[in-house]
PDB file of N, CA and C in Angstrom:
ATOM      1  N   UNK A   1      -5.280   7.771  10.527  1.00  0.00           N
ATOM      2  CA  UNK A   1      -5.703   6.530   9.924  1.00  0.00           C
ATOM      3  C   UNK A   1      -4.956   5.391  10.610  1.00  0.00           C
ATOM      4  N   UNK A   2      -5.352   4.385  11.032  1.00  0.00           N
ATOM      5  CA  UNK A   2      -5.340   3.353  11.877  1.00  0.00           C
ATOM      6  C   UNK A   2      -3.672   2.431  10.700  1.00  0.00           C
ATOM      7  N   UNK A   3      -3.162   1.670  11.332  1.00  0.00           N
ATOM      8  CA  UNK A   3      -2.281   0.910  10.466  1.00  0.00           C
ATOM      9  C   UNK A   3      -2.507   0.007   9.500  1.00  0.00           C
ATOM     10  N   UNK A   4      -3.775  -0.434  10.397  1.00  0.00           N
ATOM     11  CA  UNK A   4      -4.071  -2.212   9.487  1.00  0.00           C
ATOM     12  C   UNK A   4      -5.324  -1.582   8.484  1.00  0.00           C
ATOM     13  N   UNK A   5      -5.874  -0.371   8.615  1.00  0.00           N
ATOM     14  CA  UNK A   5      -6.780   0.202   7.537  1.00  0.00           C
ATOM     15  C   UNK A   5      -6.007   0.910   6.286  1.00  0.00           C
ATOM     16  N   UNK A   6      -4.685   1.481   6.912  1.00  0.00           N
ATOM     17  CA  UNK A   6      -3.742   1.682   5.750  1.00  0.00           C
ATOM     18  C   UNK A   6      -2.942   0.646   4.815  1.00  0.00           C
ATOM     19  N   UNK A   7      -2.756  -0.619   5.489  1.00  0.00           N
ATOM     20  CA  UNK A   7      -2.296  -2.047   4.862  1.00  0.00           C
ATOM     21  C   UNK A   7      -3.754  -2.179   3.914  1.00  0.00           C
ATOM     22  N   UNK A   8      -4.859  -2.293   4.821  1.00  0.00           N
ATOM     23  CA  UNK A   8      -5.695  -2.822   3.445  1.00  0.00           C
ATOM     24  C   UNK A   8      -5.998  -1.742   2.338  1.00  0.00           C
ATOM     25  N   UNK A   9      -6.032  -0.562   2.699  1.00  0.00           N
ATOM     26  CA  UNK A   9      -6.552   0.423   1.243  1.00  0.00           C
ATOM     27  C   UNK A   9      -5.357   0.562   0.274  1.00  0.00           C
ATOM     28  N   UNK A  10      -3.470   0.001   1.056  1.00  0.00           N
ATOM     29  CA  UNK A  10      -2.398  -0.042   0.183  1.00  0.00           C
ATOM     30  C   UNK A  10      -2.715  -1.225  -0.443  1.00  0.00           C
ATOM     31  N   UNK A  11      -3.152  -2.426  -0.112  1.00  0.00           N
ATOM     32  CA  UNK A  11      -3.466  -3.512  -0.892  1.00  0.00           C
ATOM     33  C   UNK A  11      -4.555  -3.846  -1.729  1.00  0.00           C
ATOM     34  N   UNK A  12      -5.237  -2.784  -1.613  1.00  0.00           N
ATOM     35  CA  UNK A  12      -6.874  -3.066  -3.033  1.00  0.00           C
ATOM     36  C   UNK A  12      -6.399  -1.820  -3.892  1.00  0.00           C
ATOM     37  N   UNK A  13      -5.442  -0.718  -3.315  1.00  0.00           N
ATOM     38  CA  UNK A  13      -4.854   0.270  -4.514  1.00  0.00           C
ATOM     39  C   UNK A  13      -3.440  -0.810  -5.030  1.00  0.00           C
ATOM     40  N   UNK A  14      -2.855  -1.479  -5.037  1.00  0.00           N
ATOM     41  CA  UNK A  14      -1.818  -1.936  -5.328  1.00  0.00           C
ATOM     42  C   UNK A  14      -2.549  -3.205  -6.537  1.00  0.00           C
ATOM     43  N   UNK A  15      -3.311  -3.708  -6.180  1.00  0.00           N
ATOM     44  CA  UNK A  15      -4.119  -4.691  -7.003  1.00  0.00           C
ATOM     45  C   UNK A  15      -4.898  -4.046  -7.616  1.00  0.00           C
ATOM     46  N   UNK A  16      -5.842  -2.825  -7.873  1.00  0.00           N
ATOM     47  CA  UNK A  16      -6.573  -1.913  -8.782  1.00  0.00           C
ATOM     48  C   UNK A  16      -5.376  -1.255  -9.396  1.00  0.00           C
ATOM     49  N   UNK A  17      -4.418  -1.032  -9.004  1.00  0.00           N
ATOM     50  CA  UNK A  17      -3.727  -0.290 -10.250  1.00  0.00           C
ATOM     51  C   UNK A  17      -3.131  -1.463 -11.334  1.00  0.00           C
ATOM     52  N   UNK A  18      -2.662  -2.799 -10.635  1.00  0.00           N
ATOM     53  CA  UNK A  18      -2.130  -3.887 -11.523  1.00  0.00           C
ATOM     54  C   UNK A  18      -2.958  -3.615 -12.571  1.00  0.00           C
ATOM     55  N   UNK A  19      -4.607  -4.532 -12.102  1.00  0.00           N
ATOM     56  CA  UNK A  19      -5.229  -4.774 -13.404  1.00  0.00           C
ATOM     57  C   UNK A  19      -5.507  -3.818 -14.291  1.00  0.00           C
ATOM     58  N   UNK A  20      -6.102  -2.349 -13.653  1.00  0.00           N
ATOM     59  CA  UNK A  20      -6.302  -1.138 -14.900  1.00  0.00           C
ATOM     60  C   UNK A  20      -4.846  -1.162 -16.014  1.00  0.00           C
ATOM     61  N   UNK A  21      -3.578  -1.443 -15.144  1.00  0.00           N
ATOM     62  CA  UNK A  21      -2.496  -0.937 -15.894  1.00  0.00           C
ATOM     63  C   UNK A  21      -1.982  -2.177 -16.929  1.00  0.00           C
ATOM     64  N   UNK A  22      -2.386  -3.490 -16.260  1.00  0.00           N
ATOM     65  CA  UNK A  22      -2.618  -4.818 -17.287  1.00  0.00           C
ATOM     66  C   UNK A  22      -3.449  -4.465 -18.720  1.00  0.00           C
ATOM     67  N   UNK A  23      -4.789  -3.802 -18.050  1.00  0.00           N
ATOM     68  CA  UNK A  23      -5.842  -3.271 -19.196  1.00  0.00           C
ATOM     69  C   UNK A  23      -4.951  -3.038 -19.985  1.00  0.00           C
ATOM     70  N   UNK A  24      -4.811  -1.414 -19.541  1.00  0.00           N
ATOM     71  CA  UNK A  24      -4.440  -0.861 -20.764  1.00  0.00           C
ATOM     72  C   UNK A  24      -3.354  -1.037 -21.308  1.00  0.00           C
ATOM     73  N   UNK A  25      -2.404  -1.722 -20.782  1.00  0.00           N
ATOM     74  CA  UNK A  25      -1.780  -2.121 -21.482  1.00  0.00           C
ATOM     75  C   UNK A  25      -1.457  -3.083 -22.707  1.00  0.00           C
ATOM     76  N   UNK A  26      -2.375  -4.175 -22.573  1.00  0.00           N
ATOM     77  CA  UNK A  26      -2.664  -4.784 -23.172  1.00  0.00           C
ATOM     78  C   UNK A  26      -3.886  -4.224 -24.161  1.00  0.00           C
ATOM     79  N   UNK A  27      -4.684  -3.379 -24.359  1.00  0.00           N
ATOM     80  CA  UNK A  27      -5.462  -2.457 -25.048  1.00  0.00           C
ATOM     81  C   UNK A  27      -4.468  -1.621 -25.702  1.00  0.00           C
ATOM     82  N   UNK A  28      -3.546  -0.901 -25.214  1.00  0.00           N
ATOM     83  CA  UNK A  28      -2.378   0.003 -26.043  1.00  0.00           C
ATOM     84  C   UNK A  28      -1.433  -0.761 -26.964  1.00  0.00           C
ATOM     85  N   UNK A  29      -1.414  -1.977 -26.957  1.00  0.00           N
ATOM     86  CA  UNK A  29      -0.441  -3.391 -27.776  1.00  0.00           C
ATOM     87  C   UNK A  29      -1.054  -3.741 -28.695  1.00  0.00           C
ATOM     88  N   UNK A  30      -2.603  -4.138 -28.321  1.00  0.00           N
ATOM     89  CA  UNK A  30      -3.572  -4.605 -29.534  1.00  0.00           C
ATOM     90  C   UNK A  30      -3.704  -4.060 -30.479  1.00  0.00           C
ATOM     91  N   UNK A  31      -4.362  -2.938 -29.672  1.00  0.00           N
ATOM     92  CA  UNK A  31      -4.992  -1.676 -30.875  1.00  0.00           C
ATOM     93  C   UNK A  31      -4.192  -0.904 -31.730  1.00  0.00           C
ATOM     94  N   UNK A  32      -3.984  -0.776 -32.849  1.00  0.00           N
ATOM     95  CA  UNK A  32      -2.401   0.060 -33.210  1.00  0.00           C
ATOM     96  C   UNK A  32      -2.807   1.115 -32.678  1.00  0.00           C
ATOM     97  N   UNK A  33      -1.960   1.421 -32.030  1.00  0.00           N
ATOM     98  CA  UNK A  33      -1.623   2.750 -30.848  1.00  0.00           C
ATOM     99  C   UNK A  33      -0.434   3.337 -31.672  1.00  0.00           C
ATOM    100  N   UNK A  34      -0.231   4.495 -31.530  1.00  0.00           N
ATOM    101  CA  UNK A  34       1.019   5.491 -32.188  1.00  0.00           C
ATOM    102  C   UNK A  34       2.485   4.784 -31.792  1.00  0.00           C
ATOM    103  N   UNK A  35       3.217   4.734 -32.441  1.00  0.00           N
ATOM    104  CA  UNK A  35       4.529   4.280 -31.491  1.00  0.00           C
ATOM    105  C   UNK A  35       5.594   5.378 -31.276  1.00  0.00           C
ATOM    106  N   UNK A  36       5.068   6.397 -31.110  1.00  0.00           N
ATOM    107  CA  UNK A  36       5.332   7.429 -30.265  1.00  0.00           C
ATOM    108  C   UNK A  36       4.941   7.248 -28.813  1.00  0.00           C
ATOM    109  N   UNK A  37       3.510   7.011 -28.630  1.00  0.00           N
ATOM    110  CA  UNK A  37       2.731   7.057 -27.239  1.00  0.00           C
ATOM    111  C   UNK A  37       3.529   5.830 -26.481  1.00  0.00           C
ATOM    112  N   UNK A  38       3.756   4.542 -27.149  1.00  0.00           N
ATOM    113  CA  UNK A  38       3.615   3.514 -26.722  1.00  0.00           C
ATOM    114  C   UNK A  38       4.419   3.602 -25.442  1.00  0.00           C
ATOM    115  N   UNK A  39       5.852   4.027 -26.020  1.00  0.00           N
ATOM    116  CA  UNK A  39       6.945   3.764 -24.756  1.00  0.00           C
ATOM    117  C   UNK A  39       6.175   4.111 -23.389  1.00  0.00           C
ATOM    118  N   UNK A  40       5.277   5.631 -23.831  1.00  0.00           N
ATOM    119  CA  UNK A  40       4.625   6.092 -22.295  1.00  0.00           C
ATOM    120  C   UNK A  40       4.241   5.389 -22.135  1.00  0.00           C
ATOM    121  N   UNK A  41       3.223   4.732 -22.543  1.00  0.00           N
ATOM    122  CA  UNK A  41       2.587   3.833 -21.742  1.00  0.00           C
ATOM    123  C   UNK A  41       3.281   2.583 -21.427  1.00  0.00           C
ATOM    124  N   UNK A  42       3.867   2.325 -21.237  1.00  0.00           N
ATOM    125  CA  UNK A  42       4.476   1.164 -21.395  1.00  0.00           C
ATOM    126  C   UNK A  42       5.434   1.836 -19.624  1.00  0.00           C
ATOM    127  N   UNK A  43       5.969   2.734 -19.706  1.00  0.00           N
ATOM    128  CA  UNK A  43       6.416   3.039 -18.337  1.00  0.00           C
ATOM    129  C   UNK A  43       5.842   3.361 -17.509  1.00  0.00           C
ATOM    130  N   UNK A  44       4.888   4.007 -17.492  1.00  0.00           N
ATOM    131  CA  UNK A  44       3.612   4.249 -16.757  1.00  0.00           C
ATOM    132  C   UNK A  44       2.793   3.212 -16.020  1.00  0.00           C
ATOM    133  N   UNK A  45       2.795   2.466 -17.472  1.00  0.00           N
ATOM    134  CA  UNK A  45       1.639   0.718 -17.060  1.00  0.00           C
ATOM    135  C   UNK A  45       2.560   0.220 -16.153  1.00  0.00           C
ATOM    136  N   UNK A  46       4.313  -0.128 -15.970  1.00  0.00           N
ATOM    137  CA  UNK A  46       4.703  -0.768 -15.128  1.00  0.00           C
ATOM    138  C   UNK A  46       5.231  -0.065 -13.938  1.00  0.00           C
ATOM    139  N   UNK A  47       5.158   1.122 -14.565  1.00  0.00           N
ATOM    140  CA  UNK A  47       5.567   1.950 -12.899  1.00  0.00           C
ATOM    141  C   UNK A  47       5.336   2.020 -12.068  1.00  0.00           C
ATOM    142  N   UNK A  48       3.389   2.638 -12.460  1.00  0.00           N
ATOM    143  CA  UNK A  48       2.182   2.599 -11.384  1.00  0.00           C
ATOM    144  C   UNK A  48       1.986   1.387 -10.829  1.00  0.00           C
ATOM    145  N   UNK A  49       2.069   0.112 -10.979  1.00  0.00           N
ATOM    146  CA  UNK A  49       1.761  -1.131 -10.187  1.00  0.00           C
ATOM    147  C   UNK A  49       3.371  -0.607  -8.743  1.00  0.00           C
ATOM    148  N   UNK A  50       4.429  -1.010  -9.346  1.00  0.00           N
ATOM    149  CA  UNK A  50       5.503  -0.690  -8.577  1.00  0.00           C
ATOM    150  C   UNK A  50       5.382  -0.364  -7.897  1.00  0.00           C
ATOM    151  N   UNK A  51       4.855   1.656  -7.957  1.00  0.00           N
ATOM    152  CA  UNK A  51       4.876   2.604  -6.567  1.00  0.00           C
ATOM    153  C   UNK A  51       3.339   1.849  -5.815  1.00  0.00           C
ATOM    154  N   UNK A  52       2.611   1.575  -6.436  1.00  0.00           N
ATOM    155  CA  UNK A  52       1.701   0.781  -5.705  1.00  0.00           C
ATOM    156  C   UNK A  52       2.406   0.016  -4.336  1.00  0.00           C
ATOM    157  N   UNK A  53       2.775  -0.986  -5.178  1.00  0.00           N
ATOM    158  CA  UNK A  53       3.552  -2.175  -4.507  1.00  0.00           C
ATOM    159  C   UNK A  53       4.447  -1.357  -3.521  1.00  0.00           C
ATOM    160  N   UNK A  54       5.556  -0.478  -3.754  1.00  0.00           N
ATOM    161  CA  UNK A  54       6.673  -0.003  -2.618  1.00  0.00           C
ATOM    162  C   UNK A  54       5.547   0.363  -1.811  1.00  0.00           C
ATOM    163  N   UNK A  55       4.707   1.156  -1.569  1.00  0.00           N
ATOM    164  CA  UNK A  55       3.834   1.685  -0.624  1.00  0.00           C
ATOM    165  C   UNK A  55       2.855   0.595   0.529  1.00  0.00           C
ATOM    166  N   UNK A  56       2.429  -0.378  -0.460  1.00  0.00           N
ATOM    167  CA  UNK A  56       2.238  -1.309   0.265  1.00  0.00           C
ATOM    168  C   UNK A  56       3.258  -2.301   1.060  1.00  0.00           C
ATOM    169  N   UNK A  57       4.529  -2.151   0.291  1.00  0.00           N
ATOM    170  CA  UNK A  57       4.933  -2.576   1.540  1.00  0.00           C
ATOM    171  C   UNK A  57       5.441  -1.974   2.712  1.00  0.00           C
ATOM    172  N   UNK A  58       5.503  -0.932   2.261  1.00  0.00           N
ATOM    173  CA  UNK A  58       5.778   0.078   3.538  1.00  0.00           C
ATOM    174  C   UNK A  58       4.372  -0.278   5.162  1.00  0.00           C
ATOM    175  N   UNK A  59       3.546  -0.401   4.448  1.00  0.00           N
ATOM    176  CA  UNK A  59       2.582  -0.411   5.079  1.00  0.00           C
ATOM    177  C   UNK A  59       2.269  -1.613   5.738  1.00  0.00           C
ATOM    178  N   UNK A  60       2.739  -2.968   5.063  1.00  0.00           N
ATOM    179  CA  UNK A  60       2.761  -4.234   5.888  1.00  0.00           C
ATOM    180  C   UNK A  60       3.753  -3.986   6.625  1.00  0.00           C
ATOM    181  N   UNK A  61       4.919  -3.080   6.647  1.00  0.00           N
ATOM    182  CA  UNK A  61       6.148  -3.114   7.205  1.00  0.00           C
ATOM    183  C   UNK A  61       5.578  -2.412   8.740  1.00  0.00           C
ATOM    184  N   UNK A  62       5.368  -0.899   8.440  1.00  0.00           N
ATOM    185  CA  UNK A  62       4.607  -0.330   9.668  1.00  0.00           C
ATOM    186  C   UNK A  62       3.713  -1.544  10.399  1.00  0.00           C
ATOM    187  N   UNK A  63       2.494  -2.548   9.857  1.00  0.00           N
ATOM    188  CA  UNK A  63       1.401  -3.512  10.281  1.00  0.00           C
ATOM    189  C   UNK A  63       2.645  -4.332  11.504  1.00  0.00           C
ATOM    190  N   UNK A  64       3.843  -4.562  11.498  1.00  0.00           N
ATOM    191  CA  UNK A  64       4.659  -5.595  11.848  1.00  0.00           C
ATOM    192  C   UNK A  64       5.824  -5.147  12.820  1.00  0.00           C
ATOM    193  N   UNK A  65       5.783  -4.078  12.822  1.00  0.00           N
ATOM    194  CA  UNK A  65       6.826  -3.305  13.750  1.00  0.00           C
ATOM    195  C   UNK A  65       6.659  -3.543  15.237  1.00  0.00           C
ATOM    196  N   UNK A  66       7.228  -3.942  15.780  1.00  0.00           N
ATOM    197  CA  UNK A  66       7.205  -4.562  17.116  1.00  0.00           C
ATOM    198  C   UNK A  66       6.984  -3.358  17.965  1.00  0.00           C
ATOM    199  N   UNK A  67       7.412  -2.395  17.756  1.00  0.00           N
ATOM    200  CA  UNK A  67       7.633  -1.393  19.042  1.00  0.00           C
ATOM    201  C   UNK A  67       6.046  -1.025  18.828  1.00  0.00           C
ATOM    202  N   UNK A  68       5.468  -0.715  17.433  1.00  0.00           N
ATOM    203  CA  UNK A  68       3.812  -0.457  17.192  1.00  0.00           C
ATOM    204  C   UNK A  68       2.848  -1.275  17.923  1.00  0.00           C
ATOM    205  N   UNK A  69       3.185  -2.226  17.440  1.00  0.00           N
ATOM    206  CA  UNK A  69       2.266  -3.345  18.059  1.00  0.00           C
ATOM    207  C   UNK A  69       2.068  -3.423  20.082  1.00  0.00           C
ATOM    208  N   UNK A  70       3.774  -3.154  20.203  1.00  0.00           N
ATOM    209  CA  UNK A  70       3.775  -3.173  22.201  1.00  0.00           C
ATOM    210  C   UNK A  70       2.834  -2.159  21.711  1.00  0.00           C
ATOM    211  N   UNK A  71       3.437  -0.702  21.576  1.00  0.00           N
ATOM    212  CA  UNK A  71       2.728   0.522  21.695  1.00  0.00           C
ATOM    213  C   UNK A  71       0.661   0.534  22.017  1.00  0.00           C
ATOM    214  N   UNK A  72       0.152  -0.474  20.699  1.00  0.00           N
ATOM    215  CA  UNK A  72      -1.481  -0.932  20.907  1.00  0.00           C
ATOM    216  C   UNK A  72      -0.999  -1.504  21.993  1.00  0.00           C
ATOM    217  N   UNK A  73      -0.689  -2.737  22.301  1.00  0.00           N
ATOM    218  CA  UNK A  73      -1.123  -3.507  23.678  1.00  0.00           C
ATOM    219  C   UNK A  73      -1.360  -2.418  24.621  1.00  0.00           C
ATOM    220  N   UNK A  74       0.144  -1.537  25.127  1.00  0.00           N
ATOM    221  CA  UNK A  74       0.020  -0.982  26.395  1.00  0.00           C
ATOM    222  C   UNK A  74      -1.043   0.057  26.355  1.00  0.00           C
ATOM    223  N   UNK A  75      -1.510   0.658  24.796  1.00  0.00           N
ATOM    224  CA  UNK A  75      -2.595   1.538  24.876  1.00  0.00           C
ATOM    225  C   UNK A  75      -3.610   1.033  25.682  1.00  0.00           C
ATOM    226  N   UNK A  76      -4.068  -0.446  25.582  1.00  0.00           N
ATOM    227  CA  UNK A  76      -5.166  -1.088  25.893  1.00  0.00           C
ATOM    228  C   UNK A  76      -5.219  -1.566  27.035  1.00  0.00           C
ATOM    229  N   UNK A  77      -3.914  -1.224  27.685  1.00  0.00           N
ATOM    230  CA  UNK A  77      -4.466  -1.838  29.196  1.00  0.00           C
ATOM    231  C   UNK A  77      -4.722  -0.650  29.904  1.00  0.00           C
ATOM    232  N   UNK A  78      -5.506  -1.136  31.169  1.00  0.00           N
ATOM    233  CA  UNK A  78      -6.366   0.158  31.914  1.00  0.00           C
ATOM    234  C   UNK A  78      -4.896   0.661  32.820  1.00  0.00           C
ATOM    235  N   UNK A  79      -4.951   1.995  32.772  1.00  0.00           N
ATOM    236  CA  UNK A  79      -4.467   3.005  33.194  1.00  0.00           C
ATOM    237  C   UNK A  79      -4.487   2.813  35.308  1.00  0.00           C
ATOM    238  N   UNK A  80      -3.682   2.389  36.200  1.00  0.00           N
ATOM    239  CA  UNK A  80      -3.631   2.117  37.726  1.00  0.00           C
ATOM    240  C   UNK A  80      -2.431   3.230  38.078  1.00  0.00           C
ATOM    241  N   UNK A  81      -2.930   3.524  39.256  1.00  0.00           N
ATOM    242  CA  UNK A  81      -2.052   4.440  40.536  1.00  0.00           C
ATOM    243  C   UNK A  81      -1.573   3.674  40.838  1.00  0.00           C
ATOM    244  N   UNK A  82       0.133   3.920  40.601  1.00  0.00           N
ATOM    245  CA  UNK A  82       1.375   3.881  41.374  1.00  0.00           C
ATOM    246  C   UNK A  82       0.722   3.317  43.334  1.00  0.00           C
ATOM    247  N   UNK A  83       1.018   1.887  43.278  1.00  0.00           N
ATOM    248  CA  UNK A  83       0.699   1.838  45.258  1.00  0.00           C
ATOM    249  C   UNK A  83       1.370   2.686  45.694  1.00  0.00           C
ATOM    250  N   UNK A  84       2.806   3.445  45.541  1.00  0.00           N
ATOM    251  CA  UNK A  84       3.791   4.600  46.208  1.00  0.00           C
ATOM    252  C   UNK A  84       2.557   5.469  46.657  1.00  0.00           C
ATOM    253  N   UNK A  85       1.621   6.256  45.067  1.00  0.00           N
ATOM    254  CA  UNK A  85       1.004   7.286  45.309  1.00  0.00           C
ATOM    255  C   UNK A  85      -0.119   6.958  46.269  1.00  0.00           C
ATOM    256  N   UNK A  86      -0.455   5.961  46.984  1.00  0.00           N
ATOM    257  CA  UNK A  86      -2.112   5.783  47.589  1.00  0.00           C
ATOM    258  C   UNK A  86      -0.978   6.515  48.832  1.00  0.00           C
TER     259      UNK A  86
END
């Protein structure tokens, strides 16, 4: 999987887990919910955004790495014989 396709699918999973975990969280507060359950949810709802988030930034981090980035350029330039070897 390419870098900058892993930055964007870490960044629409990092923002889809916010709002589901906003949902329900705010659905588990409203509604009298057990207050047994609650704490879970309540660590869960803010966890999952988190590991979201650490992952994405891992992934803008990889997007920005200098040695990656030379690495594409020199992929992309065309491949020439050494003048030594003619």
């Amino acid at each position: 999987m390419s870098v900058r396709r892993r930055a964007i699918i870490a960044g629409l999973s990092a923002a889809l887990a916010t709002i589901i975990c906003g949902t329900l969280l705010a659905a588990a507060v409203l509604v009298p919910a057990p207050t047994v359950v609650l704490p879970f949810v309540i660590v869960s709802c803010l966890g999952c955004p988190m590991a979201a988030a650490y992952e994405m930034a891992l992934a803008l981090v990889a997007l920005r790495d200098p040695q990656a980035q030379l690495r594409r350029e020199l992929d992309r330039l065309p491949e020439a014989p050494h003048p030594m070897d003619l």
